[in-house]
C-alpha atoms as a PDB file:
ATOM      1  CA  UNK A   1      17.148  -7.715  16.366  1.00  0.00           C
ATOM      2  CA  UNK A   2      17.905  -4.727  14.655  1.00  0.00           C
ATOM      3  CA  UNK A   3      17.382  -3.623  11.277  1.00  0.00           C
ATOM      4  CA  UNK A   4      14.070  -3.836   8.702  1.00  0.00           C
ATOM      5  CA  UNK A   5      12.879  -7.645  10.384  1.00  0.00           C
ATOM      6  CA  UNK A   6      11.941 -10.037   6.916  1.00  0.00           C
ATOM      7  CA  UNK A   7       9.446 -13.305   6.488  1.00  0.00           C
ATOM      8  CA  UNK A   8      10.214 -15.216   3.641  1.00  0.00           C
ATOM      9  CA  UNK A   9       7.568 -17.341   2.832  1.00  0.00           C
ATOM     10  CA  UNK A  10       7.910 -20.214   0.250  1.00  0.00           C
ATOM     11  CA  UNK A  11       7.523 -23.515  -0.519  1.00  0.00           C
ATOM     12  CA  UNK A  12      10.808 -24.465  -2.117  1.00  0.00           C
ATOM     13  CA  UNK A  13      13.536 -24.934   0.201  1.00  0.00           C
ATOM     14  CA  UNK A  14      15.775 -23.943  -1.635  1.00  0.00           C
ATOM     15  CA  UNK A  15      14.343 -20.402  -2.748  1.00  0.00           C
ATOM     16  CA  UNK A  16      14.196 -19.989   1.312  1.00  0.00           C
ATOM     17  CA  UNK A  17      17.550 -20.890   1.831  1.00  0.00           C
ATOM     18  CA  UNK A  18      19.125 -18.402  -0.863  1.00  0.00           C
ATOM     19  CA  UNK A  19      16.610 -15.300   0.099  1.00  0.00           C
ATOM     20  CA  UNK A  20      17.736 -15.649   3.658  1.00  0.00           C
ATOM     21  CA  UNK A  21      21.133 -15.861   2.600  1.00  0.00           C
ATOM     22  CA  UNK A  22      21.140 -12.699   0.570  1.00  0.00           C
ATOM     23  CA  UNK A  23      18.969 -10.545   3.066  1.00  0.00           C
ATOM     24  CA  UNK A  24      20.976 -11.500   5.833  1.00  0.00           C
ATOM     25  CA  UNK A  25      24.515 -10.332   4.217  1.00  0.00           C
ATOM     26  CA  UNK A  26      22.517  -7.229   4.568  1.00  0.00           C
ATOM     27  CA  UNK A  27      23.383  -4.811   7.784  1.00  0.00           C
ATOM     28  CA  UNK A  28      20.203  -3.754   7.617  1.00  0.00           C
ATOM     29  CA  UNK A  29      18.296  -6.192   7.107  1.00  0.00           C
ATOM     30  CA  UNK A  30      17.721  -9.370   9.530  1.00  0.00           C
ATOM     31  CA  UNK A  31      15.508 -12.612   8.239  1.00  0.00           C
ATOM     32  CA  UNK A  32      13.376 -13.211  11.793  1.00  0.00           C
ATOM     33  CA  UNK A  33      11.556 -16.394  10.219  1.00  0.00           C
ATOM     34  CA  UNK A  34      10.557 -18.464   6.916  1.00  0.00           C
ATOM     35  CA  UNK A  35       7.307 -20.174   5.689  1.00  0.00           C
ATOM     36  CA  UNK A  36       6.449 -23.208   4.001  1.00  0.00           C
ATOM     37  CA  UNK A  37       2.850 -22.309   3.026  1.00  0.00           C
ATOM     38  CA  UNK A  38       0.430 -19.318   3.489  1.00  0.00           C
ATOM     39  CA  UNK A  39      -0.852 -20.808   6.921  1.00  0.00           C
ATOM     40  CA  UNK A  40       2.282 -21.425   7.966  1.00  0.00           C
ATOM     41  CA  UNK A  41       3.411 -17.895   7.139  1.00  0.00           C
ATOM     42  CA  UNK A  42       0.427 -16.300   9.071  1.00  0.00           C
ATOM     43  CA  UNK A  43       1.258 -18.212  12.311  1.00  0.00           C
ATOM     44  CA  UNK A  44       5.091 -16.985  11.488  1.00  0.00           C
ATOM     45  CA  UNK A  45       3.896 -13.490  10.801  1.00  0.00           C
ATOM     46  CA  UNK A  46       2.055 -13.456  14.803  1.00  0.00           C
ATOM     47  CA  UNK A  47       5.077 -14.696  16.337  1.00  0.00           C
ATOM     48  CA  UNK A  48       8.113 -12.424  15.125  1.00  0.00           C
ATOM     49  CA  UNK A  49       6.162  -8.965  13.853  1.00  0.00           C
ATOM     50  CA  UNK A  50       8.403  -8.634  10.838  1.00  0.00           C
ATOM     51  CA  UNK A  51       8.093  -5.370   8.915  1.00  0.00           C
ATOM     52  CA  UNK A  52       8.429  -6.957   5.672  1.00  0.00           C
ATOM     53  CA  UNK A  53       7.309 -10.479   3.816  1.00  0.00           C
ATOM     54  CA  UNK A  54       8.527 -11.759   0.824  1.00  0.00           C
ATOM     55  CA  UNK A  55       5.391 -14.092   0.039  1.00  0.00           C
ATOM     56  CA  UNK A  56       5.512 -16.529  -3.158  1.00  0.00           C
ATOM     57  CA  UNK A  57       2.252 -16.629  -4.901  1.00  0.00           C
ATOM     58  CA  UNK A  58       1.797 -20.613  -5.088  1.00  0.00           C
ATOM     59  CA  UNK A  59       1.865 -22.028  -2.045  1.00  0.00           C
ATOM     60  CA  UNK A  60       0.293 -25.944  -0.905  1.00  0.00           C
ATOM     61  CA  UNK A  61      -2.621 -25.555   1.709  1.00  0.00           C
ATOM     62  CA  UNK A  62      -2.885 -21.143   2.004  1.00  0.00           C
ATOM     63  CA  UNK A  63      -1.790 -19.749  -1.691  1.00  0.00           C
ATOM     64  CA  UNK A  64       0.831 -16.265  -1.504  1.00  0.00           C
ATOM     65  CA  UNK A  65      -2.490 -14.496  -2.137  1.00  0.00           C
ATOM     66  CA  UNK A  66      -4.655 -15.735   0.695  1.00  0.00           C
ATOM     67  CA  UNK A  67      -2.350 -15.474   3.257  1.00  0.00           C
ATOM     68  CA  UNK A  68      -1.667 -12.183   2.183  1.00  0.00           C
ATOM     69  CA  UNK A  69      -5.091 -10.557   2.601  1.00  0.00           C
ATOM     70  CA  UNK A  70      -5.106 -11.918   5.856  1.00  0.00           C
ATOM     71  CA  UNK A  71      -1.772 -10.696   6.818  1.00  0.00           C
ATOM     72  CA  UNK A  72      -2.696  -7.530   5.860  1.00  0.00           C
ATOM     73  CA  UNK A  73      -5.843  -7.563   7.934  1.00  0.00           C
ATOM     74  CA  UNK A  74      -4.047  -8.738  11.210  1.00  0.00           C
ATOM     75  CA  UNK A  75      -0.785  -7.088  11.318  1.00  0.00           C
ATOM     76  CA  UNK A  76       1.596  -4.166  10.092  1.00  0.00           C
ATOM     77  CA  UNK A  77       3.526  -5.849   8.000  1.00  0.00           C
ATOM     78  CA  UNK A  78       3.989  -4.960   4.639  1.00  0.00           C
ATOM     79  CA  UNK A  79       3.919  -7.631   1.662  1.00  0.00           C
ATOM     80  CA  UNK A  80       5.981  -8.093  -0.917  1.00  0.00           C
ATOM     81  CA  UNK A  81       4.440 -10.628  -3.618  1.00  0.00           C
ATOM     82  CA  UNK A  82       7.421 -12.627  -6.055  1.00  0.00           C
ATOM     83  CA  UNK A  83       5.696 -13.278  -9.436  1.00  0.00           C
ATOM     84  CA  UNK A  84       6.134 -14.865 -12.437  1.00  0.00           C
ATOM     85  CA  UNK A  85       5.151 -13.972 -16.086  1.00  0.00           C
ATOM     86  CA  UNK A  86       2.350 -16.263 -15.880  1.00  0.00           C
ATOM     87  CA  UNK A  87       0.523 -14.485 -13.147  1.00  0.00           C
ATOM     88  CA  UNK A  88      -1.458 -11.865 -13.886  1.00  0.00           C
ATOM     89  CA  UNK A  89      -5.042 -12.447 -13.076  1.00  0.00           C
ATOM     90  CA  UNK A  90      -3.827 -13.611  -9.659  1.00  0.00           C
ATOM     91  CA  UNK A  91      -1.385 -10.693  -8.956  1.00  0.00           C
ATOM     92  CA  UNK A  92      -4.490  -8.633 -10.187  1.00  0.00           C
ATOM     93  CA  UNK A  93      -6.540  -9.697  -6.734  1.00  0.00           C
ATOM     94  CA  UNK A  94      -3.354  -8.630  -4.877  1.00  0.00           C
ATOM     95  CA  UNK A  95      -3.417  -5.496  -5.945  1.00  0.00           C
ATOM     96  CA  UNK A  96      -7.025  -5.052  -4.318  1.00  0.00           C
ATOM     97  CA  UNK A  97      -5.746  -6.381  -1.214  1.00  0.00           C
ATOM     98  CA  UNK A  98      -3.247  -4.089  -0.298  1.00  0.00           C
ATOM     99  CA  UNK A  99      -0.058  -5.545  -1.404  1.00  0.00           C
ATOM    100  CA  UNK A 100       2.675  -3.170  -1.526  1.00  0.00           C
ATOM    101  CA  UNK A 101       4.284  -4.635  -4.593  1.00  0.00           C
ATOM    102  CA  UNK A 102       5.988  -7.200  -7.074  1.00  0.00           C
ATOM    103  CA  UNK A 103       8.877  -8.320  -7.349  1.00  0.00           C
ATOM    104  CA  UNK A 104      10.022 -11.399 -10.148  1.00  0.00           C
ATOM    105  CA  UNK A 105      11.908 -14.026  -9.037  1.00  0.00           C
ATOM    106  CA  UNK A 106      13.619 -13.741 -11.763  1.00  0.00           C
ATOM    107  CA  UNK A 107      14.627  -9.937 -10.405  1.00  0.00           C
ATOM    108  CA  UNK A 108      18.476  -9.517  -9.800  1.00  0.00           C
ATOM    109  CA  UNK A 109      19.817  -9.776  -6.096  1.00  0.00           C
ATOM    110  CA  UNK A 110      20.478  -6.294  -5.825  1.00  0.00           C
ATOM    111  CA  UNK A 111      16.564  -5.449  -7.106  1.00  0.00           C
ATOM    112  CA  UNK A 112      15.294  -7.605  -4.697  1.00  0.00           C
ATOM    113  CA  UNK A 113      16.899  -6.182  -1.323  1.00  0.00           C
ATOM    114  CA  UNK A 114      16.776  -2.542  -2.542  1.00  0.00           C
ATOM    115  CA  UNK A 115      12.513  -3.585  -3.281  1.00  0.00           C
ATOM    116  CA  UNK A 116      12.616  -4.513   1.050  1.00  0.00           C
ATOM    117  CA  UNK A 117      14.249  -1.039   2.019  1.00  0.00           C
ATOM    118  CA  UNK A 118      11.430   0.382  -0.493  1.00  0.00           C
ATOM    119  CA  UNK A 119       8.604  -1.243   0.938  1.00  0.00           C
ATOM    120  CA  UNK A 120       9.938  -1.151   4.875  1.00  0.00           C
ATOM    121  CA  UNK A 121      10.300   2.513   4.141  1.00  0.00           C
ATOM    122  CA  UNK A 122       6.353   2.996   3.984  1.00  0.00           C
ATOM    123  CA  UNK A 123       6.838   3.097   0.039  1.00  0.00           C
ATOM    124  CA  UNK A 124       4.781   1.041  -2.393  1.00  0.00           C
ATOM    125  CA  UNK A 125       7.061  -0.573  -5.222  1.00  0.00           C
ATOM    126  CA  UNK A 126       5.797   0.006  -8.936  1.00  0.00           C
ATOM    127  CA  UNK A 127       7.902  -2.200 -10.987  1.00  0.00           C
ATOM    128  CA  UNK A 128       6.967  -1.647 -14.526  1.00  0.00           C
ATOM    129  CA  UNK A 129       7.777  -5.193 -15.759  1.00  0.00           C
ATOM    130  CA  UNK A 130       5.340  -6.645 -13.418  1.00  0.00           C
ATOM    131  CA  UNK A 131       3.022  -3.854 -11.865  1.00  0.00           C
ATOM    132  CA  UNK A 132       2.192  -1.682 -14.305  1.00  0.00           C
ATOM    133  CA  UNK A 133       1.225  -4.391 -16.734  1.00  0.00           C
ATOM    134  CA  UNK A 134      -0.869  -6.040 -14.784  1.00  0.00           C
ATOM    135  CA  UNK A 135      -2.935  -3.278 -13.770  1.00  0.00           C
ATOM    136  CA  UNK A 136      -3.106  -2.215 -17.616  1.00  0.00           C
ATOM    137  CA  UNK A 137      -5.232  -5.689 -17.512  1.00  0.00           C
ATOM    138  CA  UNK A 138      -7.939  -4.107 -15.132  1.00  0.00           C
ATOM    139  CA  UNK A 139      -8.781  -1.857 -18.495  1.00  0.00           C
ATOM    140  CA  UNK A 140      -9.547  -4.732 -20.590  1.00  0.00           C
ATOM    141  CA  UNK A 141     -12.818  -5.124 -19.023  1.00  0.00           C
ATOM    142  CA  UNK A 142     -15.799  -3.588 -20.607  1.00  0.00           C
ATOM    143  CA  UNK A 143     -15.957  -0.407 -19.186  1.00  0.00           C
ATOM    144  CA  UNK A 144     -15.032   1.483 -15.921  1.00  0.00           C
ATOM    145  CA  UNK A 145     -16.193   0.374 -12.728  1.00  0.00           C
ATOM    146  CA  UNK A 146     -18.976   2.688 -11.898  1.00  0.00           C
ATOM    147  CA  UNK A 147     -18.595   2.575  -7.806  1.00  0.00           C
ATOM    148  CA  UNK A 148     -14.937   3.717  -8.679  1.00  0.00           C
ATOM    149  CA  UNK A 149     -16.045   6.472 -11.383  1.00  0.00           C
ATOM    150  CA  UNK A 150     -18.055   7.921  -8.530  1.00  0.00           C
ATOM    151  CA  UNK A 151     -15.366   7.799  -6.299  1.00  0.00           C
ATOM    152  CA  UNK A 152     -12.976   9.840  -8.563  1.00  0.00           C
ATOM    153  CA  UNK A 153     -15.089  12.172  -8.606  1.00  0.00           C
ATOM    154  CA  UNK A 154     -14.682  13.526  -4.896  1.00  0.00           C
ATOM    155  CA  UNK A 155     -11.250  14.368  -5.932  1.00  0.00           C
ATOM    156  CA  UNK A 156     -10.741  18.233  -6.652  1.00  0.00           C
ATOM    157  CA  UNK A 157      -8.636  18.337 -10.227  1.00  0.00           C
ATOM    158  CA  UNK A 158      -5.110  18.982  -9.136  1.00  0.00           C
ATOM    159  CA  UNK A 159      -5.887  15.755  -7.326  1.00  0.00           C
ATOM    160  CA  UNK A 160      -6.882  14.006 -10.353  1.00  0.00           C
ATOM    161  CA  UNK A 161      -4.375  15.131 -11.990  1.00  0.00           C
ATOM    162  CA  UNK A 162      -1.549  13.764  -9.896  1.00  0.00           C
ATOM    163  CA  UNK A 163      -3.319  10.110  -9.223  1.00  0.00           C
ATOM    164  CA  UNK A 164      -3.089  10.038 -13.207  1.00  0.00           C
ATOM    165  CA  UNK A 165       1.028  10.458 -12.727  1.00  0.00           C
ATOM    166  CA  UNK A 166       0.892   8.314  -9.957  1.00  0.00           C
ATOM    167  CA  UNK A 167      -0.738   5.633 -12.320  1.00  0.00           C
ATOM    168  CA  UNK A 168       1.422   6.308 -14.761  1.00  0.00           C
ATOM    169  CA  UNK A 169       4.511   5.227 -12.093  1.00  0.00           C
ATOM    170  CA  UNK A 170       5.752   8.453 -11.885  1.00  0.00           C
ATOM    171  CA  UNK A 171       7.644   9.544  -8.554  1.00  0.00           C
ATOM    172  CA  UNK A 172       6.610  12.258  -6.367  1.00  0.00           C
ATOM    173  CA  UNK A 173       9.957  14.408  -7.907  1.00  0.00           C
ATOM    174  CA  UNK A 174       9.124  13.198 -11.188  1.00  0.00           C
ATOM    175  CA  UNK A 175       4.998  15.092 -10.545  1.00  0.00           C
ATOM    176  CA  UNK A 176       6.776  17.842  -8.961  1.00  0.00           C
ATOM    177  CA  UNK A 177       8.720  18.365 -12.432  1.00  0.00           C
ATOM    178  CA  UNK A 178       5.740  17.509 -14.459  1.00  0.00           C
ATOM    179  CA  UNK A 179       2.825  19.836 -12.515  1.00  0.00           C
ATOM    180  CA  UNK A 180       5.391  22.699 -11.662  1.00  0.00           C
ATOM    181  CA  UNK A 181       5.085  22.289  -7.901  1.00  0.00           C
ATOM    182  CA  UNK A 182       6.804  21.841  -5.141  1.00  0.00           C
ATOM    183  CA  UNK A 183       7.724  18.115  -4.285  1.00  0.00           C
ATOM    184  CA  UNK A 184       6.276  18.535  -0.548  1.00  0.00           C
ATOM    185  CA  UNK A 185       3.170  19.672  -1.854  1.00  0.00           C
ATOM    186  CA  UNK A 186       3.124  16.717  -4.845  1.00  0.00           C
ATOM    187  CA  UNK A 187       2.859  14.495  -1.296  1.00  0.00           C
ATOM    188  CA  UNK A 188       0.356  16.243   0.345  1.00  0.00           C
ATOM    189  CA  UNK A 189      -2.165  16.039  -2.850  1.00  0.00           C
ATOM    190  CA  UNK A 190      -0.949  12.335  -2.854  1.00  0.00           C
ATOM    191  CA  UNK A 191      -1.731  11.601   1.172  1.00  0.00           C
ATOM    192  CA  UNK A 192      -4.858  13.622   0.459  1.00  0.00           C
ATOM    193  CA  UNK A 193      -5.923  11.460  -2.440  1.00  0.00           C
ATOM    194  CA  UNK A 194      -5.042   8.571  -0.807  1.00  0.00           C
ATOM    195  CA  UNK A 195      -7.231   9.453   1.932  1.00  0.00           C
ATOM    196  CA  UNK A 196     -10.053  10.835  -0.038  1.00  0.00           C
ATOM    197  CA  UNK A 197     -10.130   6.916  -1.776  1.00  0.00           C
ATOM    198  CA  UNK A 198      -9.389   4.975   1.462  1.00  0.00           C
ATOM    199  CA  UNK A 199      -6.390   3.703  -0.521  1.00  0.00           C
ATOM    200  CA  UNK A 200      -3.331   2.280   0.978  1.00  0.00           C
ATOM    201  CA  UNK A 201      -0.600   3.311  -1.144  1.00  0.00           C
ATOM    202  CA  UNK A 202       0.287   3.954  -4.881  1.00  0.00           C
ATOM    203  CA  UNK A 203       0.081   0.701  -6.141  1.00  0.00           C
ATOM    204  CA  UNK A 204      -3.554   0.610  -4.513  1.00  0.00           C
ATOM    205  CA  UNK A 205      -3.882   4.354  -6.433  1.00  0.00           C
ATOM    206  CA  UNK A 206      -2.320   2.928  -9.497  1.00  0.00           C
ATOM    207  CA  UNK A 207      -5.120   0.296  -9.962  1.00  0.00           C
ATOM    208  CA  UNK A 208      -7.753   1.891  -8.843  1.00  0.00           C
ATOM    209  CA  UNK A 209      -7.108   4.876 -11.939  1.00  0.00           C
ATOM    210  CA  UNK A 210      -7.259   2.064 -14.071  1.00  0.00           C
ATOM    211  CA  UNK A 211     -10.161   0.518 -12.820  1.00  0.00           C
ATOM    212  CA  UNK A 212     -12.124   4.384 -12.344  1.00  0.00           C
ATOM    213  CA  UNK A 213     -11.483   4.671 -16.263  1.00  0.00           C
ATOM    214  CA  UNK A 214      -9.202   7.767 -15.458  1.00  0.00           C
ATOM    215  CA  UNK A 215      -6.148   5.722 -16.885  1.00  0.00           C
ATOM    216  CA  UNK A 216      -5.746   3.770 -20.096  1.00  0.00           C
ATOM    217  CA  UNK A 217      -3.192   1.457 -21.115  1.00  0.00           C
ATOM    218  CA  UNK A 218      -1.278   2.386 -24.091  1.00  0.00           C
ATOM    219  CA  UNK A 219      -3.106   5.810 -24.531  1.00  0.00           C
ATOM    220  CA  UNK A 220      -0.411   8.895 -22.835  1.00  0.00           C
ATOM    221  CA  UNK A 221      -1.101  12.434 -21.272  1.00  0.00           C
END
């Protein structure tokens, strides 16, 4: 099949039935399989390689969050968690893992396929409403993570500087604007950074500022 391959994986019927429905009106986008559960959705995940799964975060036997560490660990694919408002402290270990984003279920169709070109496209998806907030939570504890502090601190300041944009959800065009540089070279200091931190992507980047102390919620540049 061509086209960015999807896994759907949920426990409702029903929410399966309506995601496939609306990726597959997409021509570019093909739904290669669907999961009841997290184990379920591993064992789907082997079989048809998708590049992208759209994992709920309550699931019977395997939860969304589980399952998606391990997917993670044992394939390419990129995962996409759908939240609720009631989530946080669980979408906050997914963050860790390597997720590369959130999406409501709540979200509009049209949010919801353009978040699966995102992701497929190697991009992470910072959706204030769900993202940004719950990294804001990481803050709340008392004090910065020390193991992260040090980490920050083998980043040279131009680096710094644009993993604090990053954090704040800022786009590579939006940095560019804000640091008066070029937008290639806002994405080399990002890959760079990324490296430096053994991060995945931005929403790895985002959390970790938060957790490093480098980023406060409520409190702007």
């Amino acid at each position: 099949m061509s086209g960015i391959r999807v896994v759907v994986a949920d426990d409702e019927a029903m929410v399966r039935a309506g995601l496939r429905m609306l990726l597959d009106h997409q021509p570019d986008i093909c739904v290669v399989g669907e999961a009841v559960d997290g184990l379920d959705a591993r064992e789907v995940v082997r079989r048809t390689a998708p590049d992208v799964v759209l994992m709920d975060v309550r699931m019977p036997r395997c939860d969304g969050l589980e399952a998606a560490g391990h997917i993670l660990a044992e394939s390419a694919a990129k995962v996409i968690i759908l939240t609720t408002f009631d989530e946080d402290a669980a979408v906050a270990q997914a963050l860790r893992s390597g997720v590369s984003g959130f999406l409501l279920k709540v979200a509009p169709p049209e949010q919801l396929v353009q978040a699966v070109r995102t992701v497929a496209a190697g991009q992470a998806l910072l959706d204030p409403a769900v993202t940004l907030r719950v990294i804001a939570s990481f803050a709340r504890a008392p004090g910065a993570d020390p193991k992260a502090a040090e980490q920050l601190a083998t980043l040279t300041e131009r680096e710094v500087d644009v993993l604090r944009l990053v954090a704040r959800g800022l786009s590579n065009a939006e940095i560019a604007a804000r640091l008066y540089l070029g937008e290639a070279t806002v994405k080399t200091y990002v890959s760079r950074m990324l490296t430096k931190l053994d991060l995945r992507d931005r929403v790895q980047a985002a959390a970790f500022a938060y957790e490093s102390g480098l980023v406060r919620p409520g409190v702007t540049e």
